[in-house]
Protein backbone atom coordinates (compact mmCIF):
# COMPACT_ATOMS: atom_id res chain seq x y z
CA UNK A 1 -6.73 10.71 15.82
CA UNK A 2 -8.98 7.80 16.34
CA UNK A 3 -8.25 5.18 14.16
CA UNK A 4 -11.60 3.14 14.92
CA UNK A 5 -14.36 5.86 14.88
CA UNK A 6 -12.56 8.18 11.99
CA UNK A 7 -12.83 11.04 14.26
CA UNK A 8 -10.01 13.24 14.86
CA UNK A 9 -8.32 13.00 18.66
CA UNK A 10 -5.24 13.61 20.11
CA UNK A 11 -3.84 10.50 21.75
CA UNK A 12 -3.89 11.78 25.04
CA UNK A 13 -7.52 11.95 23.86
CA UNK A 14 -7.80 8.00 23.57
CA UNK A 15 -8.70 5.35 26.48
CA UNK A 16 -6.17 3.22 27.03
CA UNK A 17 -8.17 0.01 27.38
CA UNK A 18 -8.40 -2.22 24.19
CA UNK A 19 -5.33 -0.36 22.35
CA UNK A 20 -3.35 -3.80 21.78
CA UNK A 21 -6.41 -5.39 20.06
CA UNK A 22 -6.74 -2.27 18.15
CA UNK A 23 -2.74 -2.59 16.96
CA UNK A 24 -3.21 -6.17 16.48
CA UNK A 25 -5.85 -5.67 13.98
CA UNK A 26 -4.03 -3.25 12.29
CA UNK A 27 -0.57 -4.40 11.92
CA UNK A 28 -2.58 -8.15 10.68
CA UNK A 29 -4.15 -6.37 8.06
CA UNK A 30 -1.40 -4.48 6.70
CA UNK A 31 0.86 -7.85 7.15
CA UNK A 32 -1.62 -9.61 4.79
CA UNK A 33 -1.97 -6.58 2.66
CA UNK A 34 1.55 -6.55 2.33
CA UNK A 35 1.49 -10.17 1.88
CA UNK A 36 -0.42 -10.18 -0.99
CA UNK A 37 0.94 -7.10 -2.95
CA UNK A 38 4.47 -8.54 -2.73
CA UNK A 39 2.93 -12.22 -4.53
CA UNK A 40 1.16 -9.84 -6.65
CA UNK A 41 4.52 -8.23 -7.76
CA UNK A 42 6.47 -11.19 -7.55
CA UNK A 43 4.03 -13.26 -9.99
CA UNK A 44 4.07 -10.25 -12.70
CA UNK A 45 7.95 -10.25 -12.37
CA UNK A 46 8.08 -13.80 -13.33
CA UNK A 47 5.32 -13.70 -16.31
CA UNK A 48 6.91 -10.49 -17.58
CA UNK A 49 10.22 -12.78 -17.53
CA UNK A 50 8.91 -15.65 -19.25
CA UNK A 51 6.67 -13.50 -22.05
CA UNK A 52 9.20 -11.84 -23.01
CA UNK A 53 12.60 -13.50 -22.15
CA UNK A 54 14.32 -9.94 -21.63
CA UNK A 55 16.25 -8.36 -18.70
CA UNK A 56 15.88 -5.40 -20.26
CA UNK A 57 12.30 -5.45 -20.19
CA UNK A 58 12.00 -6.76 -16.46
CA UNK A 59 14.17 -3.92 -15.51
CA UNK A 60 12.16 -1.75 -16.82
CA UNK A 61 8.89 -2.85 -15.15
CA UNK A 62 11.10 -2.58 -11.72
CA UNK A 63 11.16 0.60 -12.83
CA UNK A 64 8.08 1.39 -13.33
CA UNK A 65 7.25 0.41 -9.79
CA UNK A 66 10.23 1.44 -8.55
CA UNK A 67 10.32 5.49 -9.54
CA UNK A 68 6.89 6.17 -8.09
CA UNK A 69 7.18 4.91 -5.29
CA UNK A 70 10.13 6.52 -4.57
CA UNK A 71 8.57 9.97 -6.12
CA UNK A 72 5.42 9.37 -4.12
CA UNK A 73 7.22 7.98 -0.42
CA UNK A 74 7.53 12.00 0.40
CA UNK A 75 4.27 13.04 -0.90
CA UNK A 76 2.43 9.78 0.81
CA UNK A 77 4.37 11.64 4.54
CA UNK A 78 3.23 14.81 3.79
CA UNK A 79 -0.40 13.58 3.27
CA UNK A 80 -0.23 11.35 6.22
CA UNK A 81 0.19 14.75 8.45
CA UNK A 82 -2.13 16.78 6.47
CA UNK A 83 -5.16 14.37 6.00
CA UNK A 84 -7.11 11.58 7.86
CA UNK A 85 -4.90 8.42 8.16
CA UNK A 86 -7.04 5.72 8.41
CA UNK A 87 -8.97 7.25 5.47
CA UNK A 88 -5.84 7.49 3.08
CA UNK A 89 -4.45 3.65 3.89
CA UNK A 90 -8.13 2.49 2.66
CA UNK A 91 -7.77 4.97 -0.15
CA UNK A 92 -4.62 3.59 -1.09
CA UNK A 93 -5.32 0.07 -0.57
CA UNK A 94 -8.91 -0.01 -2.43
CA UNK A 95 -6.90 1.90 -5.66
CA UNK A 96 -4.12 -1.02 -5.11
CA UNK A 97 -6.30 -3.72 -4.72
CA UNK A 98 -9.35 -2.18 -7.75
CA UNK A 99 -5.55 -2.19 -9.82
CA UNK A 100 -4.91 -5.74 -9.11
CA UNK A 101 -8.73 -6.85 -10.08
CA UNK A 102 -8.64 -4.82 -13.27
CA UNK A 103 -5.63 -6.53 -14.10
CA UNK A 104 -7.00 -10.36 -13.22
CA UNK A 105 -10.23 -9.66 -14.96
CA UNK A 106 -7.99 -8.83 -17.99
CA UNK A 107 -5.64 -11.77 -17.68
CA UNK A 108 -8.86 -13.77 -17.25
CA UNK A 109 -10.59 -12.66 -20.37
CA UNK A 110 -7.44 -13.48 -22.50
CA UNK A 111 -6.36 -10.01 -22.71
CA UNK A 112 -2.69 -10.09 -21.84
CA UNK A 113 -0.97 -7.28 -22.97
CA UNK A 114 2.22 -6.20 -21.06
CA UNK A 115 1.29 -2.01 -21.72
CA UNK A 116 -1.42 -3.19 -19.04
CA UNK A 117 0.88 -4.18 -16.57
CA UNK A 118 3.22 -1.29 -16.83
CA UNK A 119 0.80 0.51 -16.11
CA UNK A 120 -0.84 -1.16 -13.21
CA UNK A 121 3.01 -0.97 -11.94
CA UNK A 122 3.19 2.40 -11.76
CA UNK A 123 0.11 3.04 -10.26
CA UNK A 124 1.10 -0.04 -7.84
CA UNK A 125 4.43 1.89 -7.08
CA UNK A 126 2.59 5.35 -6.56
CA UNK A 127 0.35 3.90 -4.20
CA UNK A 128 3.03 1.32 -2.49
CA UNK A 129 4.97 4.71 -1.79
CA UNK A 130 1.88 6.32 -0.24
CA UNK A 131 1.06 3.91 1.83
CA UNK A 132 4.62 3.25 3.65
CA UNK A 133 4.70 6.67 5.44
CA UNK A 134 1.04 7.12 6.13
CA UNK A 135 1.24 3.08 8.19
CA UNK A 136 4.08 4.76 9.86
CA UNK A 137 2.59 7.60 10.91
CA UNK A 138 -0.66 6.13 11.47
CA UNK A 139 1.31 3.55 14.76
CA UNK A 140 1.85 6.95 17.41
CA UNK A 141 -1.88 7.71 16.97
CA UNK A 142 -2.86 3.90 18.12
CA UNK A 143 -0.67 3.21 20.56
CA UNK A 144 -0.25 5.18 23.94
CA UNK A 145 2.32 7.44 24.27
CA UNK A 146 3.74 5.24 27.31
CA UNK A 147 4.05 2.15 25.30
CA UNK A 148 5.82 3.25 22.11
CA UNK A 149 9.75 2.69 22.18
């Protein structure tokens, strides 16, 4: 599968030429995507821990991220064979990323109720657990066969 054209080829299919820029590109974005969703989850750990002062609560948001992704991780594998790569990691990121703006435009309008952000873990989580497999699937299809290890 093409990663920059959306169509669907075999990588025998692909020209060599340009492949490392291509890789480059992607493994920079999903650094910086990565970046950001672990600030994102390490700034909600710490308000959850201040708001409410309670282990017990900030286990249970860990949770909350925690059990989807883990549910979702073998889901997100069998999607990443069955379905268009590149079109699931945008998928996945836009419903991470539309999560994380719901939440700011929330926090931002003085609505800061921690329901919210249980739920914006979980969906976080489902998606996180998506995502893992499909960016590891996704890396044979970019690079040739001849340069993977």
């Amino acid at each position: 599968m093409s990663i920059m054209s959306g169509k669907i080829t075999t990588t025998e299919e692909q020209p060599k030429q340009g492949w490392q820029r291509t890789v480059t590109l992607f493994l920079v974005g999903q650094a910086i995507t990565l970046f950001g969703t672990m600030i994102t989850g390490y700034a909600i750990s710490w308000y959850v821990t201040l708001q409410t002062q309670s282990g017990v609560i900030l286990m249970l948001f860990t949770i909350a991220m925690m059990v989807p992704m883990a549910v979702s991780s073998p889901l997100g594998g069998v999607w990443a064979d069955r379905y268009n790569r590149k079109y699931l990691i945008n998928l996945v990121d836009a419903i991470i990323a539309l999560v994380t703006l719901i939440m700011a435009l929330f926090f931002s309008a003085g609505i800061q109720w921690i329901g919210l952000l249980f739920v914006c873990m979980v969906v976080r989580g489902f998606g996180q657990g998506i995502q893992m497999p499909t960016v590891t699937a996704i890396l044979p299809d970019i690079v040739p066969p001849d340069q993977l290890v």
